[in-house]
C-alpha atoms as a PDB file:
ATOM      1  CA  UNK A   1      75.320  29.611 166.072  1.00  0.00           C
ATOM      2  CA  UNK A   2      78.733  31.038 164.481  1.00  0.00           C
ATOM      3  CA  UNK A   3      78.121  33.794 161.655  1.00  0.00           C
ATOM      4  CA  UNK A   4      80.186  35.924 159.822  1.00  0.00           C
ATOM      5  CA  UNK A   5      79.298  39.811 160.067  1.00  0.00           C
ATOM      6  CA  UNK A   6      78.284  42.658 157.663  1.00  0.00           C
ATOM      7  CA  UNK A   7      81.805  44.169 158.331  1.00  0.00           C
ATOM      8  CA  UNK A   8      83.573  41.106 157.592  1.00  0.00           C
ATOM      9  CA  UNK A   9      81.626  40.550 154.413  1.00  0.00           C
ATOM     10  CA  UNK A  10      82.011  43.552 153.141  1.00  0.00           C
ATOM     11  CA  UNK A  11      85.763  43.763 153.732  1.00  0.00           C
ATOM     12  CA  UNK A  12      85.834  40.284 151.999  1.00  0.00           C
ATOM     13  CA  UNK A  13      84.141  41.805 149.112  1.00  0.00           C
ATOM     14  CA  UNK A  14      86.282  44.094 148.783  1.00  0.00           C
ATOM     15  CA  UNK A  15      89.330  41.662 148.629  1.00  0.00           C
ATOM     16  CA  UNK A  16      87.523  40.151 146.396  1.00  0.00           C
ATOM     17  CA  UNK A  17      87.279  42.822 143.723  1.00  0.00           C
ATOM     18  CA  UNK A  18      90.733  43.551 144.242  1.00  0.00           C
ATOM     19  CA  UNK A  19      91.650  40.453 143.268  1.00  0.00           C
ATOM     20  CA  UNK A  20      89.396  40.806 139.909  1.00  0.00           C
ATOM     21  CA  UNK A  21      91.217  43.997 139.016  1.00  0.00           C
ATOM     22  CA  UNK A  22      94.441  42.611 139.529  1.00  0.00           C
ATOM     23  CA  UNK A  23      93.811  39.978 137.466  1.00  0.00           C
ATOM     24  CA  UNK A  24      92.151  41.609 135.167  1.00  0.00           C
ATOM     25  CA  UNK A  25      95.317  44.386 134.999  1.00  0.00           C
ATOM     26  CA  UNK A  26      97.338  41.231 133.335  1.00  0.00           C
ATOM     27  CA  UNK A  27      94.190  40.196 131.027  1.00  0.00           C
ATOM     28  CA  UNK A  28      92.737  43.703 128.973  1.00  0.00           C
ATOM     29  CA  UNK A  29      92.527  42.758 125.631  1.00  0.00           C
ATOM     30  CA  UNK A  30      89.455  40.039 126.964  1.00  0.00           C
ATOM     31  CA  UNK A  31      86.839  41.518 127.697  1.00  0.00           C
ATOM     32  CA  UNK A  32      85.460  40.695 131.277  1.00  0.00           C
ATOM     33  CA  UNK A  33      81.837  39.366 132.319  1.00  0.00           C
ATOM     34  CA  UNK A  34      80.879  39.045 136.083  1.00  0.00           C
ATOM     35  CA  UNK A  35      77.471  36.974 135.787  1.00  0.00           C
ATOM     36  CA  UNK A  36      75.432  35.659 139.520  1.00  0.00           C
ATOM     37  CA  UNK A  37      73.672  32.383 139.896  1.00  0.00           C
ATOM     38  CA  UNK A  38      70.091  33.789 140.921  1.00  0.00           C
ATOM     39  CA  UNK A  39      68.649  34.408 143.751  1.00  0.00           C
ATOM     40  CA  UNK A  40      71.943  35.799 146.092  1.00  0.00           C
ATOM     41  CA  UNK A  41      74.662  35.117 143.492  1.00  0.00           C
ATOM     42  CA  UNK A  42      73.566  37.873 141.363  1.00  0.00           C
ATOM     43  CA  UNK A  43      73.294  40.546 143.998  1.00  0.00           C
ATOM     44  CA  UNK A  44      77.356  39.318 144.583  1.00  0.00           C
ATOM     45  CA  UNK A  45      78.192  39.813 140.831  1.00  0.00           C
ATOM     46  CA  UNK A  46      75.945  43.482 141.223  1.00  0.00           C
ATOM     47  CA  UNK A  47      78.361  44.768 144.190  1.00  0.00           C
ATOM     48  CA  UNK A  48      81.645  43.597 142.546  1.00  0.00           C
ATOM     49  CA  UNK A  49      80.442  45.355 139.137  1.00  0.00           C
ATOM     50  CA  UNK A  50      80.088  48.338 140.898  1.00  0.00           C
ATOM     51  CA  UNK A  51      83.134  47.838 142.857  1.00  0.00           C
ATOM     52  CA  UNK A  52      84.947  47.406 139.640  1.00  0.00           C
ATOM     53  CA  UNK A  53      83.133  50.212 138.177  1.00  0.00           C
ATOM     54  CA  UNK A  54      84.288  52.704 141.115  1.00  0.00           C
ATOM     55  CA  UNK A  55      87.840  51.626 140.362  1.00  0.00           C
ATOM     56  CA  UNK A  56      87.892  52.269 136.523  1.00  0.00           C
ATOM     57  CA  UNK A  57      86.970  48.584 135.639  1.00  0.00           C
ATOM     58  CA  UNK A  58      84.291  48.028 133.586  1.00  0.00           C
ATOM     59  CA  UNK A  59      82.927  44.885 133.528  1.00  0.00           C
ATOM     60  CA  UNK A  60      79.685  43.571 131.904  1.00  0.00           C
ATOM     61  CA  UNK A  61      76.887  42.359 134.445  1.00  0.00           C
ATOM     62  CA  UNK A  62      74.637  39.247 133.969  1.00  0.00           C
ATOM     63  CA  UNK A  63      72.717  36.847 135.777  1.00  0.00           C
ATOM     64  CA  UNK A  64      71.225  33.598 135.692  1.00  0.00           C
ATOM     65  CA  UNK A  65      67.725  31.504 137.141  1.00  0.00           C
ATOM     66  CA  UNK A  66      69.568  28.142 136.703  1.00  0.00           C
ATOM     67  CA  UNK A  67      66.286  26.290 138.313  1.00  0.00           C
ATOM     68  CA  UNK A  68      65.225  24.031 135.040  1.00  0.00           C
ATOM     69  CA  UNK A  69      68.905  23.083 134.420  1.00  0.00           C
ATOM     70  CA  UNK A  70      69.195  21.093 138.057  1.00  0.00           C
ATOM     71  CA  UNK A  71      69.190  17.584 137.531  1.00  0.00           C
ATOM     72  CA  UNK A  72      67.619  17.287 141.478  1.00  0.00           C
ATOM     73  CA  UNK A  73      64.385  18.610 140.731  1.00  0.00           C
ATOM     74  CA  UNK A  74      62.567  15.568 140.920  1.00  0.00           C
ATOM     75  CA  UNK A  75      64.444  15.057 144.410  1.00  0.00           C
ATOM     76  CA  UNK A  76      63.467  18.333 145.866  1.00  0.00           C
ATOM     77  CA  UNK A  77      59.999  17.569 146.047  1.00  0.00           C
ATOM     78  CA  UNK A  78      58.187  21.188 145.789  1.00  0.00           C
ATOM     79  CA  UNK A  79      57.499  22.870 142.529  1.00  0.00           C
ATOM     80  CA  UNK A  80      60.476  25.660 141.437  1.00  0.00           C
ATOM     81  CA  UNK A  81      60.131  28.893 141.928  1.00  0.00           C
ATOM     82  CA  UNK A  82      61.297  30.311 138.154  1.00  0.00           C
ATOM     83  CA  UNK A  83      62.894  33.467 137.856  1.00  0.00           C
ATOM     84  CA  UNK A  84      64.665  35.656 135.146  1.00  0.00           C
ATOM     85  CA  UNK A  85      67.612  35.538 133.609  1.00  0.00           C
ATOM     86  CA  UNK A  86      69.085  38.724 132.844  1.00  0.00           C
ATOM     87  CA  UNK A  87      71.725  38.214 130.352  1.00  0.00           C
ATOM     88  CA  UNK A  88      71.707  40.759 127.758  1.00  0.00           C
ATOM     89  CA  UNK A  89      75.076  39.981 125.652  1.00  0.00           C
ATOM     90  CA  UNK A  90      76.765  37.027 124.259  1.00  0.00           C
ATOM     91  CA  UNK A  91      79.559  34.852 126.450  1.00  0.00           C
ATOM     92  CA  UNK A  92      81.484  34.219 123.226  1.00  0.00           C
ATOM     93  CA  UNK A  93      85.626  35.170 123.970  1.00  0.00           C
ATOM     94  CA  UNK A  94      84.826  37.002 127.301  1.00  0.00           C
ATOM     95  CA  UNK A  95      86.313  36.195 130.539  1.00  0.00           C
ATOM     96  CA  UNK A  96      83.079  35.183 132.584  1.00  0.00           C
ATOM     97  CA  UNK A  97      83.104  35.144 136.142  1.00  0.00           C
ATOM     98  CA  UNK A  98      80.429  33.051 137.822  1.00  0.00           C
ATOM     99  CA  UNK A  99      79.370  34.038 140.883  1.00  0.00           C
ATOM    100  CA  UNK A 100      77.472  31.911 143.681  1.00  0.00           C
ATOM    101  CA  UNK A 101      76.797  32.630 147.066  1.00  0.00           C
ATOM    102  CA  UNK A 102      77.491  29.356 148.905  1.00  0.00           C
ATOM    103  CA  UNK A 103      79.464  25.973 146.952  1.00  0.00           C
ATOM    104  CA  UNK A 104      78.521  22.791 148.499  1.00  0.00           C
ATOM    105  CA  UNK A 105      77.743  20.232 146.246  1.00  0.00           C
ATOM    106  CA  UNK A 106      78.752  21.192 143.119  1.00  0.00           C
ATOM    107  CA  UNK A 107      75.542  20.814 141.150  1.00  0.00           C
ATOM    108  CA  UNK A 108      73.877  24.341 141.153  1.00  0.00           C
ATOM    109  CA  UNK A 109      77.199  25.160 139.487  1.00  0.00           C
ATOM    110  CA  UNK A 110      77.255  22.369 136.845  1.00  0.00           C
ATOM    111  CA  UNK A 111      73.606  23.854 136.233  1.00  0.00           C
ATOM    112  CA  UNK A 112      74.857  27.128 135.778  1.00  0.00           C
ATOM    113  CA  UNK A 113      77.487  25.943 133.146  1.00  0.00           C
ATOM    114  CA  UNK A 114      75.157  24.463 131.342  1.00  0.00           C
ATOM    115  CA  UNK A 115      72.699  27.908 130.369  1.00  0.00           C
ATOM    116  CA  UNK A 116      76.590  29.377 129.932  1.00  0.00           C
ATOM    117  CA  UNK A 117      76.765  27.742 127.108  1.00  0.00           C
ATOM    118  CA  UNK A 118      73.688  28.264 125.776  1.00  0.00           C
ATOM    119  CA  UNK A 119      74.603  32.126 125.449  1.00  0.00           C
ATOM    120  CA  UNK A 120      78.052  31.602 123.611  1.00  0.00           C
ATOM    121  CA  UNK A 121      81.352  30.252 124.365  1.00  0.00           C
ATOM    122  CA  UNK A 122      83.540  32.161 126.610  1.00  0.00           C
ATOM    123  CA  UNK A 123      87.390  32.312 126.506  1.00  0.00           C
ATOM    124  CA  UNK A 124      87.676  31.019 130.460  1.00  0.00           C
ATOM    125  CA  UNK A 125      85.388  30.819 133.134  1.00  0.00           C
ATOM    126  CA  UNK A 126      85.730  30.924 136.476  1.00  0.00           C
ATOM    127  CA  UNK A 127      83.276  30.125 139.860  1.00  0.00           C
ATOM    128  CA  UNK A 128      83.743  32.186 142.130  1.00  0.00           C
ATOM    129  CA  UNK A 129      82.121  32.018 145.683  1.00  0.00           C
ATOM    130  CA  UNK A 130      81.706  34.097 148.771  1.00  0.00           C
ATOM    131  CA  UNK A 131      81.127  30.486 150.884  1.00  0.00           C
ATOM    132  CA  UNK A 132      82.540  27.724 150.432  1.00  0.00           C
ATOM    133  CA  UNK A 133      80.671  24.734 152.627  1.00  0.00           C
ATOM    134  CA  UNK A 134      82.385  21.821 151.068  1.00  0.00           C
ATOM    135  CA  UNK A 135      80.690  18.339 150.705  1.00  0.00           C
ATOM    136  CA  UNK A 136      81.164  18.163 146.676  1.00  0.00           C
ATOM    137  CA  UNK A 137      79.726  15.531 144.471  1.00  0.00           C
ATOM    138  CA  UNK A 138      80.768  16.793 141.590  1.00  0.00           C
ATOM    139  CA  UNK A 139      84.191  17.439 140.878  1.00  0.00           C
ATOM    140  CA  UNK A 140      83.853  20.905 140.936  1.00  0.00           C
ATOM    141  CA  UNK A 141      86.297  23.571 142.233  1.00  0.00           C
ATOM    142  CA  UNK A 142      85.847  27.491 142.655  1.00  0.00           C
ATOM    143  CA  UNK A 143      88.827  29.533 141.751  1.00  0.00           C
ATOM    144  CA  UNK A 144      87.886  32.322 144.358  1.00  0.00           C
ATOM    145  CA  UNK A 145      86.514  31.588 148.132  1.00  0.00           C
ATOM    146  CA  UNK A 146      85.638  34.569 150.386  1.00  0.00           C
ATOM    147  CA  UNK A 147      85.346  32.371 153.303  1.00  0.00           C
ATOM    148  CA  UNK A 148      85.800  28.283 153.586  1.00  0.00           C
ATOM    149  CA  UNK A 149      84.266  27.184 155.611  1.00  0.00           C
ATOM    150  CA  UNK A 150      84.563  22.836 154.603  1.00  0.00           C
ATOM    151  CA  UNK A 151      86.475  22.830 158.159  1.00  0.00           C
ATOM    152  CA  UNK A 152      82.976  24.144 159.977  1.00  0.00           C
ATOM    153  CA  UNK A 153      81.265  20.788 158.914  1.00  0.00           C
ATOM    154  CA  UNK A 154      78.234  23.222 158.583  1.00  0.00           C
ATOM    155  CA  UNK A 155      75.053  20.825 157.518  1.00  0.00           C
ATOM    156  CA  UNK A 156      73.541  24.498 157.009  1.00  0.00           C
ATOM    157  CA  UNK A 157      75.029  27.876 155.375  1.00  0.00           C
ATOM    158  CA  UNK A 158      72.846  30.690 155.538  1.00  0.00           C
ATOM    159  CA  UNK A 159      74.057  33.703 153.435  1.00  0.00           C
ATOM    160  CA  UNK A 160      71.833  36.832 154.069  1.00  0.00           C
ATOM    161  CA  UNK A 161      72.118  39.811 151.205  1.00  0.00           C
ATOM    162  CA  UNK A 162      70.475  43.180 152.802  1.00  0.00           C
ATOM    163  CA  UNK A 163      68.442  43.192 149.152  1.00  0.00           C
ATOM    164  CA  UNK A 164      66.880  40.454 149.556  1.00  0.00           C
ATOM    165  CA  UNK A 165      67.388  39.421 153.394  1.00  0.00           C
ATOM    166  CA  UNK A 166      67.250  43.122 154.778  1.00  0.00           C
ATOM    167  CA  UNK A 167      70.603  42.228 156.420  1.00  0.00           C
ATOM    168  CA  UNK A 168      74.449  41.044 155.582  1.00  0.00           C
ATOM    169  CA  UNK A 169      75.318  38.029 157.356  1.00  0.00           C
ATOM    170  CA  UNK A 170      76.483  34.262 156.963  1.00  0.00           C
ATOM    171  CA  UNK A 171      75.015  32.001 159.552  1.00  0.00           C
ATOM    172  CA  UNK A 172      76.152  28.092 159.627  1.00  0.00           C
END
């Protein structure tokens, strides 16, 4: 089964927060919000905060239990696990970043929109993603992909987070 290791994940988040500061060097007078998609999304937004943070960066950290906003639950068969949101400030005028672990279809992200909005209304948003799997059915497009892999024709992408998983690794 192909994977992707802790080393290569962790040099791709680093790339990754490079990119946010140097886009963030052109945008300073708007204020910038990195906010994760819970369960593995969030611990992504955590480690770029921090990353941001240990390069002079600040940048306010959120996340968000999108479960009850998925308009699949009555296709998924088991009862959702509900978990918290954590997102202590409003989204009105910042620059949010939303951060997933793996894009596929497009709907955990239109879910995620959706409780956006219900905190304020932010100058821009943008999805970013550490894996992208393809297979949309939404028109929905990240702005920032660690890895694609829509050429893999993965039916499965694993992401592993050593805070939750006890390991770093993409399987598919």
């Amino acid at each position: 089964m192909p994977g992707i290791s802790e080393e290569e994940i962790g040099r791709a988040l680093d790339a990754w927060a490079a990119h946010l500061l140097q886009t963030t060097d052109a945008q300073q007078e708007t204020a910038l919000a990195i906010v994760g998609i819970v369960s593995h999304g969030d611990v992504l937004a955590k480690r770029l905060v921090e990353k941001l943070a240990a390069a002079g960066c600040d940048a306010l950290y959120g996340a968000i239990d999108i479960t009850l906003y998925r308009d699949d639950l009555s296709f998924r068969g088991k009862r959702p696990a509900l978990r918290s949101s954590h997102l202590p400030f409003s989204t009105d005028d910042l620059r949010l970043v939303l951060v997933d672990d793996v894009l596929s279809t497009g709907r955990t992200a239109r879910a995620a929109l959706e409780v956006l909005w219900e905190y304020g209304r932010p100058e821009s948003v943008q999805l970013h993603c550490l894996a992208d799997k393809g297979g949309r059915q939404l028109p929905i497009q990240p702005d920032y992909v660690a890895f694609d892999l829509s050429e893999a024709h993965a039916k499965e992408v694993k992401v592993s987070l050593r805070e939750i998983d006890g390991k770093d690794e993409i399987t598919y």
